[in-house]
Protein backbone atom coordinates (compact mmCIF):
# COMPACT_ATOMS: atom_id res chain seq x y z
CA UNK A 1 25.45 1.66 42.78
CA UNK A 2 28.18 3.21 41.16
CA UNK A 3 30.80 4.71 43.55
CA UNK A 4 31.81 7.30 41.33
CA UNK A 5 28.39 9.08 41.71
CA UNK A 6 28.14 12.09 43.51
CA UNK A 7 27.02 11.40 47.12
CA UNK A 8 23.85 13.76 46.01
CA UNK A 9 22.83 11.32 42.81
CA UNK A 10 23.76 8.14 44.59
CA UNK A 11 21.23 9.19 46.88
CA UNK A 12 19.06 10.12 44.17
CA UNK A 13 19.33 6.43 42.01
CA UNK A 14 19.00 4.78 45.95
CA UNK A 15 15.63 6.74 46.31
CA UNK A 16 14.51 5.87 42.76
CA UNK A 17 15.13 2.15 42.60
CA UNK A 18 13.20 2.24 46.93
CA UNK A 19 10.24 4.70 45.67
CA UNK A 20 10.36 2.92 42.28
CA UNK A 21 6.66 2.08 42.46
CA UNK A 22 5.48 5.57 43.62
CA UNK A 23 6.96 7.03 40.00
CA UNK A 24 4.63 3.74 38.53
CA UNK A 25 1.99 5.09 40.38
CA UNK A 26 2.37 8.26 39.48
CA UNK A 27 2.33 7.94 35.62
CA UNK A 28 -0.43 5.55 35.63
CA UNK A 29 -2.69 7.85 37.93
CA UNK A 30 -1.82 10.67 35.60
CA UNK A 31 -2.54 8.75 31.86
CA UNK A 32 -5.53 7.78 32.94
CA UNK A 33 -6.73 10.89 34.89
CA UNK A 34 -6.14 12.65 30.81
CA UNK A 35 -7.59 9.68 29.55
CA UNK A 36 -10.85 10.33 31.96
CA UNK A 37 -11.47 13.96 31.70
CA UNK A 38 -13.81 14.54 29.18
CA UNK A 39 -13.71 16.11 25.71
CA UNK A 40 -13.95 19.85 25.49
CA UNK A 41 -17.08 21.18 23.62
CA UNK A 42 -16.06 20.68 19.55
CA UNK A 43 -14.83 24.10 18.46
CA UNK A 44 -15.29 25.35 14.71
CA UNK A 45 -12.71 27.68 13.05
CA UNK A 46 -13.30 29.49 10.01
CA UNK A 47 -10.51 31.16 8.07
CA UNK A 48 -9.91 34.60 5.93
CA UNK A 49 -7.16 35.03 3.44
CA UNK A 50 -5.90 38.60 2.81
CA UNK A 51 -3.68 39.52 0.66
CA UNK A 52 -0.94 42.21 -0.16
CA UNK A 53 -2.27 43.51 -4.10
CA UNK A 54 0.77 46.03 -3.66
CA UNK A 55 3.48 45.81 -0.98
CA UNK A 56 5.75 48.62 -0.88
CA UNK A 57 7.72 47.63 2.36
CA UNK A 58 10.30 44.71 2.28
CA UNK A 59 8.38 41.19 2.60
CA UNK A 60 10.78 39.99 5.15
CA UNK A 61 8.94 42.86 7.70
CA UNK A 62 5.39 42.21 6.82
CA UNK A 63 4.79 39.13 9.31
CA UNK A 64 5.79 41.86 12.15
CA UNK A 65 3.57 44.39 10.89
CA UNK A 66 0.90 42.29 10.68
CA UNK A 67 0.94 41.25 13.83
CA UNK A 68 1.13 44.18 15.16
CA UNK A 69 -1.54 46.08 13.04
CA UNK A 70 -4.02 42.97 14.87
CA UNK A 71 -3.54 43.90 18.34
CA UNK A 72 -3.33 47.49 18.06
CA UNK A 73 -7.51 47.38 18.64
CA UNK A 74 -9.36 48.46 15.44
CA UNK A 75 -10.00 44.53 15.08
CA UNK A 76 -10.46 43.55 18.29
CA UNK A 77 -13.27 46.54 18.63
CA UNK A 78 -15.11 45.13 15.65
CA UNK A 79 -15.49 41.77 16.86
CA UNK A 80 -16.54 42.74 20.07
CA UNK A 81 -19.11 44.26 18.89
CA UNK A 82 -20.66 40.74 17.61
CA UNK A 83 -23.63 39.64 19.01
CA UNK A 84 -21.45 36.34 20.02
CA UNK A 85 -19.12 38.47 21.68
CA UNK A 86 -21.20 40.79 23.50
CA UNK A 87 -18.77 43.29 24.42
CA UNK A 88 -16.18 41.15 25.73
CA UNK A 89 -12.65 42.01 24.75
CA UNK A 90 -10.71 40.38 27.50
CA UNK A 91 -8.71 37.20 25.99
CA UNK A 92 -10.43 38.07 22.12
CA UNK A 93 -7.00 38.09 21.16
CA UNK A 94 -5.77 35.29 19.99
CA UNK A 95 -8.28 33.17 21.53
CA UNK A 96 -11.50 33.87 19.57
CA UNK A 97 -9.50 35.35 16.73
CA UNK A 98 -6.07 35.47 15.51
CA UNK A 99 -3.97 36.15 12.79
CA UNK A 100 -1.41 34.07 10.62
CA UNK A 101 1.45 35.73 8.68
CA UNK A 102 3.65 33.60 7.67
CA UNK A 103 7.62 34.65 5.76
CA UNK A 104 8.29 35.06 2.72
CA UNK A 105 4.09 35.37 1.79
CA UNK A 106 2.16 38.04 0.62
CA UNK A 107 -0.92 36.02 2.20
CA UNK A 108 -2.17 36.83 5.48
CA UNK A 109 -4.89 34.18 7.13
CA UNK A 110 -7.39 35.79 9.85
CA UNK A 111 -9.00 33.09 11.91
CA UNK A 112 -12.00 33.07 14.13
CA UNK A 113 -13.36 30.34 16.21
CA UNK A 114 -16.27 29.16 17.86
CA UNK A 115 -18.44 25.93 18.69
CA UNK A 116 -21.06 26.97 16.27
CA UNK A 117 -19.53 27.12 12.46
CA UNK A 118 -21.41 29.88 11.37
CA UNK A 119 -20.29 32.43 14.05
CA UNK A 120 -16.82 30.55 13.48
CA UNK A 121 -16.91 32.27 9.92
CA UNK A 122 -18.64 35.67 11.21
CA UNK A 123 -16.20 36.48 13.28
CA UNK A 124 -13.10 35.39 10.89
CA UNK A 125 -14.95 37.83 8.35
CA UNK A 126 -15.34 40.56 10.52
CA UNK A 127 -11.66 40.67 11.74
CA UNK A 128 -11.09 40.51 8.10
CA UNK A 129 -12.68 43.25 6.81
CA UNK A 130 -11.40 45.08 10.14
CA UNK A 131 -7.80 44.29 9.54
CA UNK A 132 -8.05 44.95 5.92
CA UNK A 133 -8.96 48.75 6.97
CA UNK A 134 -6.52 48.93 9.21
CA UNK A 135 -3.64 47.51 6.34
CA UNK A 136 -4.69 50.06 4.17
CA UNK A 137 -4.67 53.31 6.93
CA UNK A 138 -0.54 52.72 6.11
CA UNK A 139 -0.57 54.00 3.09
CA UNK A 140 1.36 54.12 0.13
CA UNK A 141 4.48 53.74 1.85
CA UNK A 142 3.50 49.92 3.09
CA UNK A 143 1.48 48.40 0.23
CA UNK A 144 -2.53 47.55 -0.63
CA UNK A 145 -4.32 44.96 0.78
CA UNK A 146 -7.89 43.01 0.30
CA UNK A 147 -9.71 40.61 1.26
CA UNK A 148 -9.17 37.85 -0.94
CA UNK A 149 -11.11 34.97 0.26
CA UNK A 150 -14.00 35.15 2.74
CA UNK A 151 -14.08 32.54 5.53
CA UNK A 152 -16.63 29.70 4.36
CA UNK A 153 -18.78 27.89 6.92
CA UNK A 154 -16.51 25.53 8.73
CA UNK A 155 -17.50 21.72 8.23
CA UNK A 156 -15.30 19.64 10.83
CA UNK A 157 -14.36 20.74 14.38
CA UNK A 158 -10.97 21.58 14.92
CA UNK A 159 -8.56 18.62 14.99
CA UNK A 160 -8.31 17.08 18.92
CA UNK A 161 -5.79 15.15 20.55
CA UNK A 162 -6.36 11.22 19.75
CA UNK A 163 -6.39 9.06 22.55
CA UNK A 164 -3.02 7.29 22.43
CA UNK A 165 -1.75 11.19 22.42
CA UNK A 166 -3.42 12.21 25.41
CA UNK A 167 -2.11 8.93 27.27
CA UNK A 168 1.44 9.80 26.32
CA UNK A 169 1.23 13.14 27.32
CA UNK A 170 -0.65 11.95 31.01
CA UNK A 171 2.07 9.54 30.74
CA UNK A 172 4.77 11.85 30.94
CA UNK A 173 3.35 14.40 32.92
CA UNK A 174 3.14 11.17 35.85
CA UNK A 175 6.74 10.61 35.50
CA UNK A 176 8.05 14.23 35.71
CA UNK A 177 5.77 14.15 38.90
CA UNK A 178 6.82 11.21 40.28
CA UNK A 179 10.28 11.87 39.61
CA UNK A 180 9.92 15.54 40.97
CA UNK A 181 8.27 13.72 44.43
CA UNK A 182 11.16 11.12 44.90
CA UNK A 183 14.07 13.82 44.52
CA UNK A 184 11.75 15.71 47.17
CA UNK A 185 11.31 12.62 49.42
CA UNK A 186 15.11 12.41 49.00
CA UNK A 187 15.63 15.95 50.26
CA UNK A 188 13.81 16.01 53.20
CA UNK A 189 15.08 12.32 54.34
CA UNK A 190 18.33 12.90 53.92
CA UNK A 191 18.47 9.06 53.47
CA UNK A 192 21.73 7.23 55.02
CA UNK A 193 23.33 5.04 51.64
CA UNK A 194 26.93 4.81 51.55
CA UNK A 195 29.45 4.75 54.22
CA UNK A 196 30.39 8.22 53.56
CA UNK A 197 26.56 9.39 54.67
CA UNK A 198 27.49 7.21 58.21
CA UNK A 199 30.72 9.06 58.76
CA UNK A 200 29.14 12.21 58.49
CA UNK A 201 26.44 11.74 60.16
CA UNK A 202 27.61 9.31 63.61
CA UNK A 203 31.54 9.45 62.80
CA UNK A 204 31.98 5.53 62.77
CA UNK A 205 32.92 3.38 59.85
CA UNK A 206 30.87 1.26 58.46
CA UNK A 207 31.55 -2.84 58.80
CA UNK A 208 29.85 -3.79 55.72
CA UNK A 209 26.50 -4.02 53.60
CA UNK A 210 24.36 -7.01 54.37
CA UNK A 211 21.83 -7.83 51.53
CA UNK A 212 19.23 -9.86 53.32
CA UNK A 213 16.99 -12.63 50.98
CA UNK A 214 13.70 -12.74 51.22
CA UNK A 215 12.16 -14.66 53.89
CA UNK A 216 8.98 -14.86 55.70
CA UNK A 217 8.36 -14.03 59.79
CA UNK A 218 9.94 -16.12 61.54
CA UNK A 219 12.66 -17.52 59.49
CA UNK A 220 16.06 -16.76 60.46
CA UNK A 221 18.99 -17.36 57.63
CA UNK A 222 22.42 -18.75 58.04
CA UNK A 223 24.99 -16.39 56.70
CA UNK A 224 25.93 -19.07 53.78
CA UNK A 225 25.13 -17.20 50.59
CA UNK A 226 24.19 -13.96 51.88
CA UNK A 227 26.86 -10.80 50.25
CA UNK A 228 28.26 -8.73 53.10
CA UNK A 229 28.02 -11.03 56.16
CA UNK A 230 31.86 -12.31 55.34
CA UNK A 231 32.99 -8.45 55.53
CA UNK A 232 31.27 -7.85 58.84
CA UNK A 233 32.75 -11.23 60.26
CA UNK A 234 36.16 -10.71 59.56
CA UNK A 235 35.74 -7.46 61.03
CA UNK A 236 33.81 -8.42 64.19
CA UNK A 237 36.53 -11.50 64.72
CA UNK A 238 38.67 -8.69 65.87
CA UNK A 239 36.55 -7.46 68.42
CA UNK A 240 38.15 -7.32 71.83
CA UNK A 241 36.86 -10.52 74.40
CA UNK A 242 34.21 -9.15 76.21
CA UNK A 243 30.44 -7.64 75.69
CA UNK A 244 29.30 -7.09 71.97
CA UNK A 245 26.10 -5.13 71.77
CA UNK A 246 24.03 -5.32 68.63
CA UNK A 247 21.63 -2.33 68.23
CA UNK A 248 19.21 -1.14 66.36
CA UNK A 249 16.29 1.46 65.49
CA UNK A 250 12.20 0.29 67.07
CA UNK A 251 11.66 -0.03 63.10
CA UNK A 252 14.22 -2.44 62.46
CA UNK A 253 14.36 -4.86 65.31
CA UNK A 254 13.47 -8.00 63.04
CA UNK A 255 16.16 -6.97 60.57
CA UNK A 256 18.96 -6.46 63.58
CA UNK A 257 17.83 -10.31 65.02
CA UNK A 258 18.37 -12.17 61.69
CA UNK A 259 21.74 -10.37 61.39
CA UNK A 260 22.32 -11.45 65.06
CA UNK A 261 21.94 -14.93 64.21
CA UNK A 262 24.18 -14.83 60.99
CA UNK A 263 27.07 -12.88 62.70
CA UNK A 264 26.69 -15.54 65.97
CA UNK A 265 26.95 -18.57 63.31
CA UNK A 266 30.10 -16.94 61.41
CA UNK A 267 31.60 -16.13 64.62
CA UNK A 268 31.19 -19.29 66.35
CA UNK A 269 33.85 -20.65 63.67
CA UNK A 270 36.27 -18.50 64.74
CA UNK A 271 36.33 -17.54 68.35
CA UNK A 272 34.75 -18.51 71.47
CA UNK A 273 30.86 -16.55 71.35
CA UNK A 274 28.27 -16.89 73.86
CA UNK A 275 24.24 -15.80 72.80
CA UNK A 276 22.81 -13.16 74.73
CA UNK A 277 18.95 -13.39 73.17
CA UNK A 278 15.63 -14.15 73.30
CA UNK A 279 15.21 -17.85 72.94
CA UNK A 280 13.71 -18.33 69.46
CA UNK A 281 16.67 -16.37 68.40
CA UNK A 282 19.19 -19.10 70.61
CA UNK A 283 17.59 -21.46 68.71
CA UNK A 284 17.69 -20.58 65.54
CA UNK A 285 21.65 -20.36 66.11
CA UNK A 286 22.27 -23.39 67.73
CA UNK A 287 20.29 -25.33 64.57
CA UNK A 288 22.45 -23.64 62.54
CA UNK A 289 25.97 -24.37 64.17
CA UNK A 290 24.79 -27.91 64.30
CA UNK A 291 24.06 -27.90 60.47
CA UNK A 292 27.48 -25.95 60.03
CA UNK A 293 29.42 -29.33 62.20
CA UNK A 294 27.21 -31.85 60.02
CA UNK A 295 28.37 -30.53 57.33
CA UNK A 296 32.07 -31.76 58.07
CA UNK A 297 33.19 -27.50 57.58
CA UNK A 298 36.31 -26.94 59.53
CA UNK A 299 36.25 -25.03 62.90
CA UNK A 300 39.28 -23.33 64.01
CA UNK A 301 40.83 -24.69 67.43
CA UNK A 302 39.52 -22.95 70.33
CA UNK A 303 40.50 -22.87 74.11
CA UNK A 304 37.92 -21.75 76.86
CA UNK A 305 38.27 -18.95 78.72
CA UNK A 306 41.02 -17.00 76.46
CA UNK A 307 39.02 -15.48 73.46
CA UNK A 308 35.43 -15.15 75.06
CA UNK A 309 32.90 -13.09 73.76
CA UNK A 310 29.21 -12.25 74.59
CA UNK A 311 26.94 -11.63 71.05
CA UNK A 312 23.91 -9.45 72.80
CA UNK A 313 21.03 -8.63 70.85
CA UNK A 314 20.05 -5.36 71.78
CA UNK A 315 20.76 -3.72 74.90
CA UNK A 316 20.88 -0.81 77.12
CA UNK A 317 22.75 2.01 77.27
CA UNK A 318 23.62 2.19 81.22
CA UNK A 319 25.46 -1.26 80.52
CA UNK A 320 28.60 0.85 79.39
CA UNK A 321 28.17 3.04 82.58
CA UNK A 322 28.38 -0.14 84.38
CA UNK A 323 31.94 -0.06 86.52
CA UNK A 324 31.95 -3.62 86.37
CA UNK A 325 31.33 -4.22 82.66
CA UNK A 326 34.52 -3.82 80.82
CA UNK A 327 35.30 -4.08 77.10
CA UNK A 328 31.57 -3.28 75.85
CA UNK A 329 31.61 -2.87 72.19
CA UNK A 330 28.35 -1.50 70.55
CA UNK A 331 27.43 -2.00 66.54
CA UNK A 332 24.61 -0.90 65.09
CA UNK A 333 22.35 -2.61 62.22
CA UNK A 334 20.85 0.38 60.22
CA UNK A 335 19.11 -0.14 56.98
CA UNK A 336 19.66 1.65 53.67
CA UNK A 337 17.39 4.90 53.53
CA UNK A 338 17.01 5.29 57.08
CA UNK A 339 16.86 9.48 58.40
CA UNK A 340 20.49 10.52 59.75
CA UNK A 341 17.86 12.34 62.03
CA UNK A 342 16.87 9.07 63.58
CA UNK A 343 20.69 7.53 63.03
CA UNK A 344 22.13 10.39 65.60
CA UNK A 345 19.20 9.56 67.80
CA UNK A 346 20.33 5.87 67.89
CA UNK A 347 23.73 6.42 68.39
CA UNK A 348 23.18 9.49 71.06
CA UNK A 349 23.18 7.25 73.95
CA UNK A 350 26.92 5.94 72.76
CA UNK A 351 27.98 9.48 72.45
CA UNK A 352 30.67 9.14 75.26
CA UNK A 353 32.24 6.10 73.57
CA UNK A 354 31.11 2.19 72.56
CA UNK A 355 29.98 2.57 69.67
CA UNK A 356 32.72 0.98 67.14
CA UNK A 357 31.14 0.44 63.37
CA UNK A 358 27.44 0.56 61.74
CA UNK A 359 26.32 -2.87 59.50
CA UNK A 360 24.67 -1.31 56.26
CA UNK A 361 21.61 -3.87 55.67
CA UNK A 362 20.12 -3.69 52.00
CA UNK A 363 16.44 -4.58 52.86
CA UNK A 364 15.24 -4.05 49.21
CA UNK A 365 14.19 -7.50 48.79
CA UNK A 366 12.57 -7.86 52.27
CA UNK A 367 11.32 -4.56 53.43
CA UNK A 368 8.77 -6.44 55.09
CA UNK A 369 11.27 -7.41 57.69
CA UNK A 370 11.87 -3.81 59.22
CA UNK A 371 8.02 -3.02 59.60
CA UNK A 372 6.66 -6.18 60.68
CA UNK A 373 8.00 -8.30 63.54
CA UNK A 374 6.38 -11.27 65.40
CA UNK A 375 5.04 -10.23 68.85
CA UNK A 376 8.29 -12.37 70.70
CA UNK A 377 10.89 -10.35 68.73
CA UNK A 378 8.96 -7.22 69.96
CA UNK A 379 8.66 -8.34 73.09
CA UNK A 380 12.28 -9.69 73.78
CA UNK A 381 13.94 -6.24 72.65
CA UNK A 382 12.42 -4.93 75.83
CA UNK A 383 13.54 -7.19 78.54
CA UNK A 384 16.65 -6.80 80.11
CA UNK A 385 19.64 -8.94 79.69
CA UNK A 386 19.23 -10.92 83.07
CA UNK A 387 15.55 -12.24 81.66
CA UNK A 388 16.40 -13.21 77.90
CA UNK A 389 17.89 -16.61 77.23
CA UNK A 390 21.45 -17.38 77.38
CA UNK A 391 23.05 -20.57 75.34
CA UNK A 392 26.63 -21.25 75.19
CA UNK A 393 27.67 -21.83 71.38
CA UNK A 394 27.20 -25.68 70.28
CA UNK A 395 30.33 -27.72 70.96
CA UNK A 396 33.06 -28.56 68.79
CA UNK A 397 33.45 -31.01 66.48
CA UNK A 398 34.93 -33.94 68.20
CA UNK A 399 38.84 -34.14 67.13
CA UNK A 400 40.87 -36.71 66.28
């Protein structure tokens, strides 16, 4: 995303590229609805030429006039009178008939329609000789007028949109829709994107933007290869020794856990980190730490006891009302789009201090991961610290 967007349109491109598939949706839904709906009855229209034998007025006027000389009644009485009419005058004009002047011409067409061609071409006559009348009542001063050619019996119903055309136009009429419904979505979310939306909403910075891979339940990354975890690390590395707290919103529990287990793997090569977790979650770390030593990667010298800290997945919020807890830092894993409605909620219990930074998680490639969660993830969130599995980080390489 570009950062020189408006907060307002970065929002806006976030909420199109998430709801992508809802503007797909939309536009197919809405092509083939048009494509679906069937035909209208064929309509017929026949068509009157009249023409100026003597115009007195200026030509450039006569389009107005004869507009206006249509819809002042005297033609719109004689039709209704019709047998095909019956009476009815309300939407005559233009819809059953109507009149074509166009500039420059001394040619005025009078069309009628309706689905049978011969009433098609009664009714264009009848307006005709109506409007001809009604020419004429002007007098010397505007010109002579006749009816030049009657309408003939139409042959072919009017001309209907082809079926590619009505697709395009369903088409487009899907995406204004589905466009209008994710800038509406976006409105009433408020969705959290860029560190700006963070500060305003919880007043905390935010440590970086993690851009998890897609995985499957269960599987639990390294943070080799994954953008953003290197920004959060060198930021958590300066974390006073102590308790750090990783939180998170019900929804997103399985996202905060596998970016538990790549902050406790890029930690353990630079400080002293003990695992506060379920025991899956222990696991997963320790397998990783050992593949980190295999691998012959250096690990900063380290002396026990000086730079200790405790990585906590999860945890409550009476733990930094706790007299005998000291140095409690609290970070929350939020993902891209989530409500700052439900980001104050999170952060409401921290409201008298703890809560230090927000990690930004980019779940577009594994949304999967904040709505579904394996029972033991769920499960673990809600046990208190004493019951979950503790693990000291995996020893040293051996030194010369």
């Amino acid at each position: 995303m570009s950062a020189g967007l408006p907060s307002q349109g970065t929002k806006l491109v976030w909420s199109l590229r998430r709801h992508a598939w809802l503007v797909v949706a939309c536009v197919l839904l809405v092509a083939g609805a048009s494509l679906l709906i069937a035909p209208a009855t064929p309509v017929y229209q026949g068509q009157a030429l009249v023409v100026a034998q003597q115009l007195t007025m200026k030509s450039e006027a006569l389009p107005a006039l004869a507009e206006s000389v249509f819809e002042d009644g005297t033609v719109a009485t004689a039709v209704a009178a019709d047998p095909a009419v019956g009476g009815d005058r309300s939407g005559l004009i233009p819809n059953r008939v109507s009149v074509v002047a166009a500039k420059d011409s001394i040619v005025i067409a009078v069309q009628g329609r309706d689905p049978d061609p011969a009433t098609a071409a009664r009714l264009a006559n009848t307006a005709a000789t109506a409007y001809v009348d009604a020419l004429n009542r002007g007098g010397a001063g505007v010109g002579q007028f006749s009816l030049q050619t009657p309408a003939p019996v139409p042959t072919a119903p009017m001309e209907k949109l082809s079926v590619p055309m009505r697709a395009a136009i369903g088409a487009l009429a899907g995406l204004i829709l589905g466009l209008g419904l994710v800038a509406l979505l976006a409105a009433l979310t408020s969705p959290v994107v860029t560190a700006r939306d963070v500060e305003q909403t919880v007043d905390v910075p935010v440590l970086g933007t993690v851009q998890l891979p897609p995985m499957k339940r269960g599987e639990y990354p390294g943070p080799l290869g994954v953008p953003g975890i290197a920004t959060v690390t060198r930021w958590l590395a300066t974390v006073p020794s102590g308790r750090l707290l990783l939180i998170s919103p019900p929804s997103a529990i399985a996202v905060r856990q596998r970016v538990f287990v790549m902050v406790a793997v890029a930690l353990w090569t630079l400080r002293t980190v003990w695992f506060e977790a379920c025991q899956e979650l222990v696991q997963a770390v320790d397998r990783h730490c050992l593949d980190h030593r295999n691998a012959g990667r250096a690990v900063h010298a380290r002396q026990a006891g000086s730079d200790e800290l405790v990585l906590a997945d999860g945890g409550s919020p009476l733990e930094i009302a706790d007299p005998a807890t000291t140095n409690v830092s609290v970070v929350a894993v939020v993902p891209q789009g989530l409500s700052r409605r439900r980001l104050r909620t999170l952060a409401s219990d921290y409201e008298d201090g703890g809560l230090v930074g927000v990690i930004l998680v980019d779940v577009r490639h594994g949304w999967r991961l904040g709505l579904r969660r394996g029972r033991g993830a769920a499960a673990s969130a809600s046990l208190p610290a004493a019951q979950r599995g503790t693990a000291r980080s995996v020893p040293e390489p051996e030194r010369a």
